[in-house]
N, C-alpha and C. Protein backbone atom coordinates (compact mmCIF):
# COMPACT_ATOMS: atom_id res chain seq x y z
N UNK A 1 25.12 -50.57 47.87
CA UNK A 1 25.44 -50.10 46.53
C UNK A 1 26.33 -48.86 46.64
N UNK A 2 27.40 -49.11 45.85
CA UNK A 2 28.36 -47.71 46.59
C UNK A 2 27.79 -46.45 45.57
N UNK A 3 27.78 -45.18 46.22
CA UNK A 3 27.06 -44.20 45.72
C UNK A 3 28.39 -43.10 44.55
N UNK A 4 27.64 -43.04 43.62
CA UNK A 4 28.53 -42.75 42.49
C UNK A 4 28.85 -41.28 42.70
N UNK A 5 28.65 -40.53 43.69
CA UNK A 5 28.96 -39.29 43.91
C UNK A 5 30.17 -39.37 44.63
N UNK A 6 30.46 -40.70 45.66
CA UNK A 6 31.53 -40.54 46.15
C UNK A 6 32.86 -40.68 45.48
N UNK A 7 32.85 -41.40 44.24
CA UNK A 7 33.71 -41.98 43.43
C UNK A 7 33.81 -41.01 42.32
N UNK A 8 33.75 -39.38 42.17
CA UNK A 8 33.97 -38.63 41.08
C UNK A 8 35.41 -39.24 40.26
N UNK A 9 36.53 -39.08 41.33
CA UNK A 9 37.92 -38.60 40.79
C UNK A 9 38.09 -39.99 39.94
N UNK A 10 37.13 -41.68 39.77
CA UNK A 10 37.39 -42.52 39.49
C UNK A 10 36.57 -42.82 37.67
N UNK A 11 35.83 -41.53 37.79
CA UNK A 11 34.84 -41.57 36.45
C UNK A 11 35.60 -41.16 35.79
N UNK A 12 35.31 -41.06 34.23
CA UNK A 12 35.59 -40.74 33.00
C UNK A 12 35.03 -39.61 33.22
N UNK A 13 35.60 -38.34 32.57
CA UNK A 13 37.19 -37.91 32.25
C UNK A 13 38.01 -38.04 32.98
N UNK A 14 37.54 -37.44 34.30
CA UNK A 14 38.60 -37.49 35.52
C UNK A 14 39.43 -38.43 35.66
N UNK A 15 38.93 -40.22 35.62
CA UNK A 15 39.53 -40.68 35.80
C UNK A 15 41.30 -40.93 34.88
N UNK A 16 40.72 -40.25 33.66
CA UNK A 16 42.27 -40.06 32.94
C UNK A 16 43.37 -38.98 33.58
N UNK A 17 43.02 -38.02 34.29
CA UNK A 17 44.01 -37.75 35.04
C UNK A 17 44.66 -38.66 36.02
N UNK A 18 44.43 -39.48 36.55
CA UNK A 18 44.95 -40.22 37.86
C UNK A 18 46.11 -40.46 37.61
N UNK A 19 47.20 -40.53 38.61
CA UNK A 19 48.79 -41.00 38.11
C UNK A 19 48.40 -42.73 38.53
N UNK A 20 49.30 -43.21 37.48
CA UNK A 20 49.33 -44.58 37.07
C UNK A 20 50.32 -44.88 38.61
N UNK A 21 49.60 -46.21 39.30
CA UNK A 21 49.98 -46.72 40.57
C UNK A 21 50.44 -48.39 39.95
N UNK A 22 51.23 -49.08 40.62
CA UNK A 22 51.25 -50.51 40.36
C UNK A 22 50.96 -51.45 41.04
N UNK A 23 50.29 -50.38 42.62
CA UNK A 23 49.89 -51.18 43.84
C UNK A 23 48.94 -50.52 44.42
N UNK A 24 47.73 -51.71 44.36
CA UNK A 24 46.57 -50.75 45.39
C UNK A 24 46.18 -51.68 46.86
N UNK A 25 46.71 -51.51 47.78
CA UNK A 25 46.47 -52.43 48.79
C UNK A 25 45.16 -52.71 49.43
N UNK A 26 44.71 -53.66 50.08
CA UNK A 26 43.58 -54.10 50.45
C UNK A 26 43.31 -53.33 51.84
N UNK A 27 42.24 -52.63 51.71
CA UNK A 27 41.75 -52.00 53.28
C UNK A 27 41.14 -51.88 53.59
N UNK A 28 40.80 -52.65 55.14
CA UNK A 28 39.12 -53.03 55.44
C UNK A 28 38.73 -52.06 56.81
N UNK A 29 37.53 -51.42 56.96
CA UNK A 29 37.68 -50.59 58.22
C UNK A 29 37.26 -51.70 59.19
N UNK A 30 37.36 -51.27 60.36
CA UNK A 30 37.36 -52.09 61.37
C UNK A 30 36.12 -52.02 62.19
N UNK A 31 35.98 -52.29 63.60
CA UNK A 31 34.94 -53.02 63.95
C UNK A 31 33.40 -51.53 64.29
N UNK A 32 34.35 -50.54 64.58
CA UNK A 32 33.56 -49.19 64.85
C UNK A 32 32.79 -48.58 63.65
N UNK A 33 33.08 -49.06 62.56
CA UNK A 33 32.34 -48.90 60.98
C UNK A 33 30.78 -48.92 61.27
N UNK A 34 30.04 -48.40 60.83
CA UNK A 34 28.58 -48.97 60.49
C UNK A 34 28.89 -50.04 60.01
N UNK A 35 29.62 -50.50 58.63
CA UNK A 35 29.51 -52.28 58.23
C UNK A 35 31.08 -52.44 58.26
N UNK A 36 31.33 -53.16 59.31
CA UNK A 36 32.56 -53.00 59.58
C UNK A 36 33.25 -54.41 58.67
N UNK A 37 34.51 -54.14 58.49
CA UNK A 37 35.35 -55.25 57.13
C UNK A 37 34.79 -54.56 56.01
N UNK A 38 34.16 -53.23 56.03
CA UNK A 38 33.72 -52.98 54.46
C UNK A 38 34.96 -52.31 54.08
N UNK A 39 35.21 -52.29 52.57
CA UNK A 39 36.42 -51.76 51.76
C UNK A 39 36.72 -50.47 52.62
N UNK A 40 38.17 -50.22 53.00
CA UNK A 40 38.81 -48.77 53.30
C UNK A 40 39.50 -48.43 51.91
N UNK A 41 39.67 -48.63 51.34
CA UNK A 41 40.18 -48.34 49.91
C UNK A 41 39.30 -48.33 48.49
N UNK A 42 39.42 -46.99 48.48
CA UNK A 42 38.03 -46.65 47.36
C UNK A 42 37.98 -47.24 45.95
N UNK A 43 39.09 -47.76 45.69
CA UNK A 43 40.11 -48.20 44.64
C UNK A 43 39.12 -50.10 44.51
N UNK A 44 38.93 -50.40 45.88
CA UNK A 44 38.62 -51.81 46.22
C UNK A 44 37.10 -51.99 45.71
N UNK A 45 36.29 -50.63 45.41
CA UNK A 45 34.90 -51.05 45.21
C UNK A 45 34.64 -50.18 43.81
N UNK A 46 35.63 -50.16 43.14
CA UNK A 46 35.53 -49.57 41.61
C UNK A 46 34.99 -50.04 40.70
N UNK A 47 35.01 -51.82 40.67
CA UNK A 47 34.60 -53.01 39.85
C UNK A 47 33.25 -53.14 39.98
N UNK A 48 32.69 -52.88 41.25
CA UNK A 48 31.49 -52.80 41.78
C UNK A 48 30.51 -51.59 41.43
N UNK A 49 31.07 -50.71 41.48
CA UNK A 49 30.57 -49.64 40.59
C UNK A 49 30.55 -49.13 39.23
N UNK A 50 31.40 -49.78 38.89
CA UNK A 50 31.42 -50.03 36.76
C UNK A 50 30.22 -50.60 36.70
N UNK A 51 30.20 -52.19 37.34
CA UNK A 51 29.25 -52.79 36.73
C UNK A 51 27.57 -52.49 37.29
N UNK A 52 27.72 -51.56 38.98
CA UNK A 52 26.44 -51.13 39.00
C UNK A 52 26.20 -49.96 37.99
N UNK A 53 26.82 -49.36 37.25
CA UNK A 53 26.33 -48.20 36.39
C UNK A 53 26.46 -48.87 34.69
N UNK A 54 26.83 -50.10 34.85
CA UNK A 54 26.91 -50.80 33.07
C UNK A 54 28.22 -50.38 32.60
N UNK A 55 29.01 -49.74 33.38
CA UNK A 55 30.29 -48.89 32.37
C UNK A 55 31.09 -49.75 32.30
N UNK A 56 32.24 -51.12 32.88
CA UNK A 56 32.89 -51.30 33.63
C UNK A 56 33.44 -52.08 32.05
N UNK A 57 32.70 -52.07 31.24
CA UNK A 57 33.73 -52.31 29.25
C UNK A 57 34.70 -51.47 29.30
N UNK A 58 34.01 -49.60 29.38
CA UNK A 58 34.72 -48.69 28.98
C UNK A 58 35.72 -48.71 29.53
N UNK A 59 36.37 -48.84 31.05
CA UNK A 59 37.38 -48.98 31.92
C UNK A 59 37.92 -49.64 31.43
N UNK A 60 38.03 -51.06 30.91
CA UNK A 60 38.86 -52.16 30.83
C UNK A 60 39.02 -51.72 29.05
N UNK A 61 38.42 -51.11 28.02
CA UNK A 61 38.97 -50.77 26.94
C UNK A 61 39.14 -50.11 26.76
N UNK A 62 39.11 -48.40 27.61
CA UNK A 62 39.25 -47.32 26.96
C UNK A 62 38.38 -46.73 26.27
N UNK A 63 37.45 -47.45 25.59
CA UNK A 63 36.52 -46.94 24.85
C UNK A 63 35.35 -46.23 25.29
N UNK A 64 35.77 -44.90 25.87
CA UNK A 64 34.64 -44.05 26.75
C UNK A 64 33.81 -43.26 25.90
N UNK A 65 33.09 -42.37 26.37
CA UNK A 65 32.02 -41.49 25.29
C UNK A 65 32.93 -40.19 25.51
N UNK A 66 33.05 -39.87 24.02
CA UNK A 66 33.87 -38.82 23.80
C UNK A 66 33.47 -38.48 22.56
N UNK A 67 33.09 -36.54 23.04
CA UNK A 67 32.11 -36.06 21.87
C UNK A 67 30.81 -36.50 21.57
N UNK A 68 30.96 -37.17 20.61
CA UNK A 68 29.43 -37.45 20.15
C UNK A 68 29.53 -38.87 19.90
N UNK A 69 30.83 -39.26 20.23
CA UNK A 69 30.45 -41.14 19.74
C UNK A 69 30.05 -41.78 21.33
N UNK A 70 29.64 -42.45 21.26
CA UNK A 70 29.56 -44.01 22.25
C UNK A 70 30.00 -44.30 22.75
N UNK A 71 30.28 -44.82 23.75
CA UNK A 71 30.68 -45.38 24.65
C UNK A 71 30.95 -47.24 23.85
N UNK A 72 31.91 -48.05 24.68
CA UNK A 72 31.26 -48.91 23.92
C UNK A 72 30.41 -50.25 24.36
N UNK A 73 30.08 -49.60 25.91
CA UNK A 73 28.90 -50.03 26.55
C UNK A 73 27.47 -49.78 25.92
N UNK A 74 27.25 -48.08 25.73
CA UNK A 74 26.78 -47.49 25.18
C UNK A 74 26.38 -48.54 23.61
N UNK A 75 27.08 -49.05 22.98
CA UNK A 75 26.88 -49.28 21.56
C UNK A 75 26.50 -50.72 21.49
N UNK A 76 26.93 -51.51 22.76
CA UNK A 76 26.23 -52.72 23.13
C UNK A 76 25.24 -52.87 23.49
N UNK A 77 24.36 -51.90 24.67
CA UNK A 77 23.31 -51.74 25.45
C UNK A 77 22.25 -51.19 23.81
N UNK A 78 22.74 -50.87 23.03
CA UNK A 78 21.65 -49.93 22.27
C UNK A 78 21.28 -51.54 21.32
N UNK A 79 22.44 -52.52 20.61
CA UNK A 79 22.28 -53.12 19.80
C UNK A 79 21.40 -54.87 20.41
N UNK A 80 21.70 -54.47 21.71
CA UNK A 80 21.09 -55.76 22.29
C UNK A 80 19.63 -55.65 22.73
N UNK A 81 19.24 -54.13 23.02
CA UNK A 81 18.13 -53.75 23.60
C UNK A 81 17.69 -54.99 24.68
N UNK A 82 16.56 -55.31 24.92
CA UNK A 82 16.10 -56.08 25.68
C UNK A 82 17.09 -57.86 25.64
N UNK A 83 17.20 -57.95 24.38
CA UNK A 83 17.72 -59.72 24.48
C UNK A 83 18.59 -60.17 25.68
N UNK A 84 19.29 -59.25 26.25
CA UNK A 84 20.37 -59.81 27.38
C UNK A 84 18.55 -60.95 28.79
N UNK A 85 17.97 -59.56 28.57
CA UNK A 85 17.14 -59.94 29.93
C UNK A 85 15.98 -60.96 29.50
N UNK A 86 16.00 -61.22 28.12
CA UNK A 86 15.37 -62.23 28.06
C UNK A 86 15.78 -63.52 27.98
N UNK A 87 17.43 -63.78 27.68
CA UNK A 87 18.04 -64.45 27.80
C UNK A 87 17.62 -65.53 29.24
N UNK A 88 17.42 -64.75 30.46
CA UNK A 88 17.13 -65.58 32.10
C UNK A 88 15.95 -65.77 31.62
N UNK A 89 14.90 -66.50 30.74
CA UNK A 89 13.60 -66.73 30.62
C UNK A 89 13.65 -67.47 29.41
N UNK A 90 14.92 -67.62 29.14
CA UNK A 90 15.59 -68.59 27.98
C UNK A 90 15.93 -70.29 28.37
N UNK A 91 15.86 -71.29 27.51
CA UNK A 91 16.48 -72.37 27.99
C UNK A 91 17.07 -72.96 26.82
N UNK A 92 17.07 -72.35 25.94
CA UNK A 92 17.96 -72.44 24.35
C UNK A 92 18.93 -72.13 24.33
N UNK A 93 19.78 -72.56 22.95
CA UNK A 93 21.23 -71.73 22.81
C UNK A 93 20.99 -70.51 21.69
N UNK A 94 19.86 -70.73 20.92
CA UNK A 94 19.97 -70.45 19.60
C UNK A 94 19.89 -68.40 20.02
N UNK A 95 19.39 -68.37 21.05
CA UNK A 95 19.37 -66.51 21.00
C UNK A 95 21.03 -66.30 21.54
N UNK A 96 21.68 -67.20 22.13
CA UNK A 96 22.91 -66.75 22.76
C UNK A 96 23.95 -67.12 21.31
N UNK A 97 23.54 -67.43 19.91
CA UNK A 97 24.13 -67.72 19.35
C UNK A 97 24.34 -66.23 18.34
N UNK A 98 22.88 -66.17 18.03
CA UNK A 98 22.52 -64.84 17.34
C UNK A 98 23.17 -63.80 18.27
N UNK A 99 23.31 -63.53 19.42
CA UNK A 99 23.61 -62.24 20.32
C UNK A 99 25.18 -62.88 20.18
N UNK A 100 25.77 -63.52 20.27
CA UNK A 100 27.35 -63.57 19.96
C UNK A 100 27.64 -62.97 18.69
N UNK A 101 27.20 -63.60 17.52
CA UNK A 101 27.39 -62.91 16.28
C UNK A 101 27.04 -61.50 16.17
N UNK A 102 25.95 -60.65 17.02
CA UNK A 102 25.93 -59.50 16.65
C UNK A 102 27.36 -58.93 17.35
N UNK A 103 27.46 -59.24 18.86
CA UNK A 103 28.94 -58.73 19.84
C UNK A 103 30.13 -58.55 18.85
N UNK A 104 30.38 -59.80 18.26
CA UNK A 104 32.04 -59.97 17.19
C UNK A 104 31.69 -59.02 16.53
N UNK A 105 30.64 -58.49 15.55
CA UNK A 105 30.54 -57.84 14.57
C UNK A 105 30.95 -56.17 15.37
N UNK A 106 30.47 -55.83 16.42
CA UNK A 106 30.53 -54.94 17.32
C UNK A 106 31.52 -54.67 17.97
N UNK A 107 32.35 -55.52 18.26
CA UNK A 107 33.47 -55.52 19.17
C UNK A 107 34.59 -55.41 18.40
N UNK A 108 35.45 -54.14 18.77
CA UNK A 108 36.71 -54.15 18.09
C UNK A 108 37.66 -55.37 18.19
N UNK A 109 38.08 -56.00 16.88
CA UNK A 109 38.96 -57.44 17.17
C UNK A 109 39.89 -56.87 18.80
N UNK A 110 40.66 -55.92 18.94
CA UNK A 110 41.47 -55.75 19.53
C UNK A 110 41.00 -56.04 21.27
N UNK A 111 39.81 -55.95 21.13
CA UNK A 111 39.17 -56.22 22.55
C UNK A 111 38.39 -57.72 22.68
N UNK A 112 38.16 -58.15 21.50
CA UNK A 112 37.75 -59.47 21.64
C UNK A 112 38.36 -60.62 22.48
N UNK A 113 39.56 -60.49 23.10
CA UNK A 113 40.19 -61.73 23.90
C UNK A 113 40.14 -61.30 25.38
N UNK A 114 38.61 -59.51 25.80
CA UNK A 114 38.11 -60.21 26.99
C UNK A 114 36.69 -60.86 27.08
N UNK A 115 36.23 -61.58 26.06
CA UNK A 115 35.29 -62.29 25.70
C UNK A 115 35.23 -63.65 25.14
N UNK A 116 35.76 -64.17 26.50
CA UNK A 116 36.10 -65.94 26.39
C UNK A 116 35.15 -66.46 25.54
N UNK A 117 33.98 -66.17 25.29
CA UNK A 117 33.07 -67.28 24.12
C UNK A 117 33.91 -66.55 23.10
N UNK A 118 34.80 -65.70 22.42
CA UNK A 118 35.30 -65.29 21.06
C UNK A 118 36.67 -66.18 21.14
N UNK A 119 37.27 -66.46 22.08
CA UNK A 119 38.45 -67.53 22.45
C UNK A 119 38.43 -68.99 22.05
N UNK A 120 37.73 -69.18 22.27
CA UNK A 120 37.35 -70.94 22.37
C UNK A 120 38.21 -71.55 21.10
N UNK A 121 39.24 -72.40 21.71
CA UNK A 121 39.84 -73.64 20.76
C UNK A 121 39.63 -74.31 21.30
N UNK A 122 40.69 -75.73 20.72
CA UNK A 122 40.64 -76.94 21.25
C UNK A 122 41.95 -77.21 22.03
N UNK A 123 42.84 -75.70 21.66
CA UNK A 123 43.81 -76.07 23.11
C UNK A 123 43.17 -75.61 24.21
N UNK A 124 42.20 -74.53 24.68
CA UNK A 124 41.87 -74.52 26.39
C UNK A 124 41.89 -75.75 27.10
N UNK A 125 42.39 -75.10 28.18
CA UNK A 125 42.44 -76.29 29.38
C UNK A 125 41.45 -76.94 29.69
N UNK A 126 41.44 -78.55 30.07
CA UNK A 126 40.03 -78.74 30.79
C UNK A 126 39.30 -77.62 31.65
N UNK A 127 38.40 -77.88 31.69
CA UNK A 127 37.38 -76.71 32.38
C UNK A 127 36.45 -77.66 32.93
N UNK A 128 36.34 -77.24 34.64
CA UNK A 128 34.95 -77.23 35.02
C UNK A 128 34.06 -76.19 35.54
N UNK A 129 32.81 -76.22 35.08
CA UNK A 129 32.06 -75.04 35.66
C UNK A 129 30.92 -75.15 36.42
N UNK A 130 30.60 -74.51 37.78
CA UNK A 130 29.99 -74.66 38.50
C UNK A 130 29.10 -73.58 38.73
N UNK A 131 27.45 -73.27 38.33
CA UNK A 131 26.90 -72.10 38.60
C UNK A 131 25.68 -72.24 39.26
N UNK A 132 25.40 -71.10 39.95
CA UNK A 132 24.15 -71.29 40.42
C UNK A 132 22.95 -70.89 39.51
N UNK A 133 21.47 -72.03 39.88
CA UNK A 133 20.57 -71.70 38.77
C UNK A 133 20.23 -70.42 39.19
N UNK A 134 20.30 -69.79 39.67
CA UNK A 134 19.23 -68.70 40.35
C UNK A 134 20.27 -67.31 40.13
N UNK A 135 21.41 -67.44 39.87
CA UNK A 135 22.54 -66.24 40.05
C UNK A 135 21.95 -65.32 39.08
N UNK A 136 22.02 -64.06 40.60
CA UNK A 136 21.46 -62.50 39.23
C UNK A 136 22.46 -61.90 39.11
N UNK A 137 23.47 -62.21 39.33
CA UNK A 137 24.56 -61.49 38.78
C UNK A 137 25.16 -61.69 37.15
N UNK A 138 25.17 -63.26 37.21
CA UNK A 138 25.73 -63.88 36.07
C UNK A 138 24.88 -64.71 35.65
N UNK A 139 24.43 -64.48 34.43
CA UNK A 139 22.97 -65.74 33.99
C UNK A 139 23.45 -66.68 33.68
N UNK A 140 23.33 -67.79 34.29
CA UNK A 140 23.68 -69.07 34.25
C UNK A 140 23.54 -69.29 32.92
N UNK A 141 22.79 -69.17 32.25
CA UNK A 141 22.85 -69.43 30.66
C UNK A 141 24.25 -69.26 29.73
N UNK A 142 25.09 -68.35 30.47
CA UNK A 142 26.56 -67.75 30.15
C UNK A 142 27.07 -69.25 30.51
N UNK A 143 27.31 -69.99 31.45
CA UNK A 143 28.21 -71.23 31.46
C UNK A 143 27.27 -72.33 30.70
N UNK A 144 26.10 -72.25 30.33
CA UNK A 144 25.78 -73.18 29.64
C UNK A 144 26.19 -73.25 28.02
N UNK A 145 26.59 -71.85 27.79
CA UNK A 145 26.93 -71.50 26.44
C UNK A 145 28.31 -71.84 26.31
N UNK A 146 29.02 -71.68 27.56
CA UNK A 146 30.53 -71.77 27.37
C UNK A 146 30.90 -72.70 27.22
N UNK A 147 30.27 -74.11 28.22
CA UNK A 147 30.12 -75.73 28.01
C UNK A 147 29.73 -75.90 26.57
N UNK A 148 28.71 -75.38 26.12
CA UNK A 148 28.87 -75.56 24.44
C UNK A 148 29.59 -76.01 23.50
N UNK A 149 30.24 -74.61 24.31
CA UNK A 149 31.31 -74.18 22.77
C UNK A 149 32.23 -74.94 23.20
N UNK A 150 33.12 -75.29 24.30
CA UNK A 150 33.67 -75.91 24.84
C UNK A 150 34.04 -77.47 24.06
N UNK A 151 32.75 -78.04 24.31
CA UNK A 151 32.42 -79.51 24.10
C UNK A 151 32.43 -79.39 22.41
N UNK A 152 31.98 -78.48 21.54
CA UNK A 152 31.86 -78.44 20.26
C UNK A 152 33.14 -78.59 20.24
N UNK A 153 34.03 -77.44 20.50
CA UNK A 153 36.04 -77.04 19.75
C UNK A 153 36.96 -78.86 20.65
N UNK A 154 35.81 -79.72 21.42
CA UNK A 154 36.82 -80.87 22.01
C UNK A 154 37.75 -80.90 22.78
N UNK A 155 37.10 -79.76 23.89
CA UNK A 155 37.66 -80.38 25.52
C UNK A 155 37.40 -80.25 26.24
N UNK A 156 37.48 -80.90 27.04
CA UNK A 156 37.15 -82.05 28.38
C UNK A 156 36.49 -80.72 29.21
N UNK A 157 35.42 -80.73 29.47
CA UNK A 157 34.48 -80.06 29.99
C UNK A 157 33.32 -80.53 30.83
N UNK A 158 33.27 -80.08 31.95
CA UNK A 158 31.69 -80.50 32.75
C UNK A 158 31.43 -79.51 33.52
N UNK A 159 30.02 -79.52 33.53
CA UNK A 159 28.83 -78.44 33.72
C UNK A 159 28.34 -79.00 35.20
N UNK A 160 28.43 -78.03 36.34
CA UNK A 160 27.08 -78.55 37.29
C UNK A 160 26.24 -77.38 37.27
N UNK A 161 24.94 -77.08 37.70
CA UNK A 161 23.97 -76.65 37.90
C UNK A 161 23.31 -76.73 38.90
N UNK A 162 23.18 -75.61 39.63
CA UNK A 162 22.78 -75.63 41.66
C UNK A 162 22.05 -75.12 41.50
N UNK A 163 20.60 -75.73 41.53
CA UNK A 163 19.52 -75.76 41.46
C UNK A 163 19.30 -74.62 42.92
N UNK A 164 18.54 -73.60 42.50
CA UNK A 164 18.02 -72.93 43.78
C UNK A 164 19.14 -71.74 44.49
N UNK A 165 20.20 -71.99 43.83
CA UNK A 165 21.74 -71.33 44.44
C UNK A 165 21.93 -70.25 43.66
N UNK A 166 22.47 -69.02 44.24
CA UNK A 166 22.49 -67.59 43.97
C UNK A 166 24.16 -67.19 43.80
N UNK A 167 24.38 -66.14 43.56
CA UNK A 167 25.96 -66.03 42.90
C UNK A 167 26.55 -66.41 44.52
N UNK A 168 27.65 -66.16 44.36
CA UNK A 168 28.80 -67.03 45.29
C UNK A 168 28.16 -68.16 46.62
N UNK A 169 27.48 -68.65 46.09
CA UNK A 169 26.73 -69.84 46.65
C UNK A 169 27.95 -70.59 47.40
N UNK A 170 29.39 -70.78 47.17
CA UNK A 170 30.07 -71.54 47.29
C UNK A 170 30.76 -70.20 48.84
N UNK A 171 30.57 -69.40 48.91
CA UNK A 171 30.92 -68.32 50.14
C UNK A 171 29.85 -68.95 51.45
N UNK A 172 28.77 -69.30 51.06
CA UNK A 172 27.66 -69.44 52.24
C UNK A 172 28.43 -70.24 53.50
N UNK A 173 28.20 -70.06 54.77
CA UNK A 173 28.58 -70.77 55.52
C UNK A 173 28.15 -71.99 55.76
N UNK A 174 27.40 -72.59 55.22
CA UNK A 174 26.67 -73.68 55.14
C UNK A 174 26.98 -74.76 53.84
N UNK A 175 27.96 -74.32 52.79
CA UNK A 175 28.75 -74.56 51.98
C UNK A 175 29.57 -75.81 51.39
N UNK A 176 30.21 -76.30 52.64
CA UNK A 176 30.64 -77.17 52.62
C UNK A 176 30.16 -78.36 53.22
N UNK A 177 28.65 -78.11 54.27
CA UNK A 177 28.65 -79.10 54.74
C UNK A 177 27.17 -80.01 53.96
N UNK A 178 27.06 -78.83 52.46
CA UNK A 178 25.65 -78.77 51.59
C UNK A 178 26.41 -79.61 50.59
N UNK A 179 28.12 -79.34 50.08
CA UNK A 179 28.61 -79.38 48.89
C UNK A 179 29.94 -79.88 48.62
N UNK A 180 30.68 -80.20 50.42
CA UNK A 180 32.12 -80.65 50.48
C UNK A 180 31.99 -82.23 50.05
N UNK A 181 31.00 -83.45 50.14
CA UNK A 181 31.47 -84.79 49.92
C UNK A 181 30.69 -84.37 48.29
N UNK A 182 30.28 -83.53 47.43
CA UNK A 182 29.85 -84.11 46.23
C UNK A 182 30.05 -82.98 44.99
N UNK A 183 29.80 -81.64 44.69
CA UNK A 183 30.54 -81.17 44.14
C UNK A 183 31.85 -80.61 44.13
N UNK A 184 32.55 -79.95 45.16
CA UNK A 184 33.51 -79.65 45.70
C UNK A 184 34.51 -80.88 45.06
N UNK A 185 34.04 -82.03 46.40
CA UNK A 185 35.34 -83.47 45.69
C UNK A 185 35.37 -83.67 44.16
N UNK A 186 33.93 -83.22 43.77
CA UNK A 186 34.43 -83.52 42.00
C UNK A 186 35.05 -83.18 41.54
N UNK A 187 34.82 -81.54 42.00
CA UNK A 187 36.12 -80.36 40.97
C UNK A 187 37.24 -80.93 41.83
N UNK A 188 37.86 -81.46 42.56
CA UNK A 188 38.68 -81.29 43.33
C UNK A 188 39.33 -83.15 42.39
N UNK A 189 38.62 -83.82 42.15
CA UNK A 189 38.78 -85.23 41.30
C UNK A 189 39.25 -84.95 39.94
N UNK A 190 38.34 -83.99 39.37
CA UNK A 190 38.59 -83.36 38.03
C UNK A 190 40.19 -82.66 37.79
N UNK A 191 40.19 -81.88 39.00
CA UNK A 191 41.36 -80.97 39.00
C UNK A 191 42.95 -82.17 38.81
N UNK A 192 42.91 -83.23 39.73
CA UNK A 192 43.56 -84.39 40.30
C UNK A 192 43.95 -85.07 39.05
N UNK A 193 42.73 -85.48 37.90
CA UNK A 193 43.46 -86.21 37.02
C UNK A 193 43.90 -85.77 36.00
N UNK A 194 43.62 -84.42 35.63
CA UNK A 194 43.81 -83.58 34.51
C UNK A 194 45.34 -83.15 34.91
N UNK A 195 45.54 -82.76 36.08
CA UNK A 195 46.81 -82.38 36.65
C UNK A 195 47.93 -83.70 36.34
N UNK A 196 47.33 -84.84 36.61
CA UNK A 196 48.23 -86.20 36.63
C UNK A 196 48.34 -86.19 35.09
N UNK A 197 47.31 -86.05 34.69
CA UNK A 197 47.64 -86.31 32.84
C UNK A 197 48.56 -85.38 32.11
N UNK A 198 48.61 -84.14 32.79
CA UNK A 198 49.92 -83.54 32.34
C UNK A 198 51.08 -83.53 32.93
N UNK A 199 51.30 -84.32 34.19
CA UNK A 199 52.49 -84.49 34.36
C UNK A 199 52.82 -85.71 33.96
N UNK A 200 52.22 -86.46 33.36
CA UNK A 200 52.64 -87.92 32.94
C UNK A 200 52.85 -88.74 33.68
N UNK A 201 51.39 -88.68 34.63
CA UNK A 201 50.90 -89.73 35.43
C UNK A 201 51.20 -89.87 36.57
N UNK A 202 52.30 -88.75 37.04
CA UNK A 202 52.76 -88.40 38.07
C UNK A 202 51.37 -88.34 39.07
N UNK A 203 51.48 -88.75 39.89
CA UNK A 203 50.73 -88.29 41.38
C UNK A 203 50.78 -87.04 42.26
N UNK A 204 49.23 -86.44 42.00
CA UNK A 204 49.12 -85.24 42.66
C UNK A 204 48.52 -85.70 43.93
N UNK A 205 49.05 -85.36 45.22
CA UNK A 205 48.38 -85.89 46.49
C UNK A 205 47.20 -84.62 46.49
């Protein structure tokens, strides 16, 4: 867990001083590290630390705590109280329906298009989604909602569900030889005819 003392100059306020860069390169230390391949670039484990401290809205909208207002993490965490975590003890849609409608009401329109369930037409692309049941990162209940809405607005959508499988389940080294002849080839079938159907039948090898 990267420790939030090391990352001052990357917090709010501070972080509004920083001069605006257009390139942050990838840098891994090497083999003499205590965990060696871990990030050399402090820049590389920022995402990781938004979301271990809940902040990582305010970054991507601006909307930090200033003065006496909210954050607008802050104004989500207060209006959802517990429902997010009861959500993983959920097997319904109907609380992920009610907790969307409170978000829109909450969420400035202007930030609503980084909240793909507020997106949903019937032009998105086919979609397939693949999650693990067990992921504590991302509650699988999130792609069951998205298949939803998906299949409601009419398009071409399919859901798998990996029973027992934890977030990047698909990284394990054991991966392909658990998942290469049967989900893998699907998305990989899926990808194949959706691709052919927009080129007009053209053949994707």
């Amino acid at each position: 867990m990267p420790d939030r003392a090391e990352f001052t100059q990357y917090l709010h306020p501070l972080s509004d001083t920083l001069g605006l860069i257009s390139d942050s390169p990838l840098s891994y230390h090497g083999p003499s590290w205590p965990v060696p391949g871990y990030p050399a670039n402090a820049r590389m484990l920022l995402s990781r630390l938004y979301l271990q401290l809940g902040i990582l809205l305010d970054y991507l909208t601006g909307e930090h705590k200033r003065d006496n207002q909210p954050s607008l993490s802050d104004i989500l965490r207060e209006a959802l109280g517990s429902d997010k975590t009861d959500l993983a003890h959920s097997t319904g849609s109907d609380a992920y329906d009610e907790i969307n409608e409170r978000l829109e009401r909450l969420i400035p329109e202007r930030h609503r298009p980084l909240f793909p369930q507020f997106s949903v037409t019937s032009d998105w692309p086919p979609t397939y989604l693949a999650h693990g049941a067990l992921d504590s990162a991302v509650l699988v209940h999130e792609s069951r909602n998205m298949h939803k809405l998906l299949k409601t607005a009419g398009v071409d959508v399919t859901l798998s569900v990996l029973e027992g499988e934890e977030h990047s389940f698909d990284y394990e080294p054991t991966a392909e030889a658990i998942y290469g002849s049967s989900l893998f080839d699907s998305i990989g079938e899926f990808l194949k005819e959706h691709l052919e159907k927009a080129r007009g039948g053209v053949n994707v090898a």
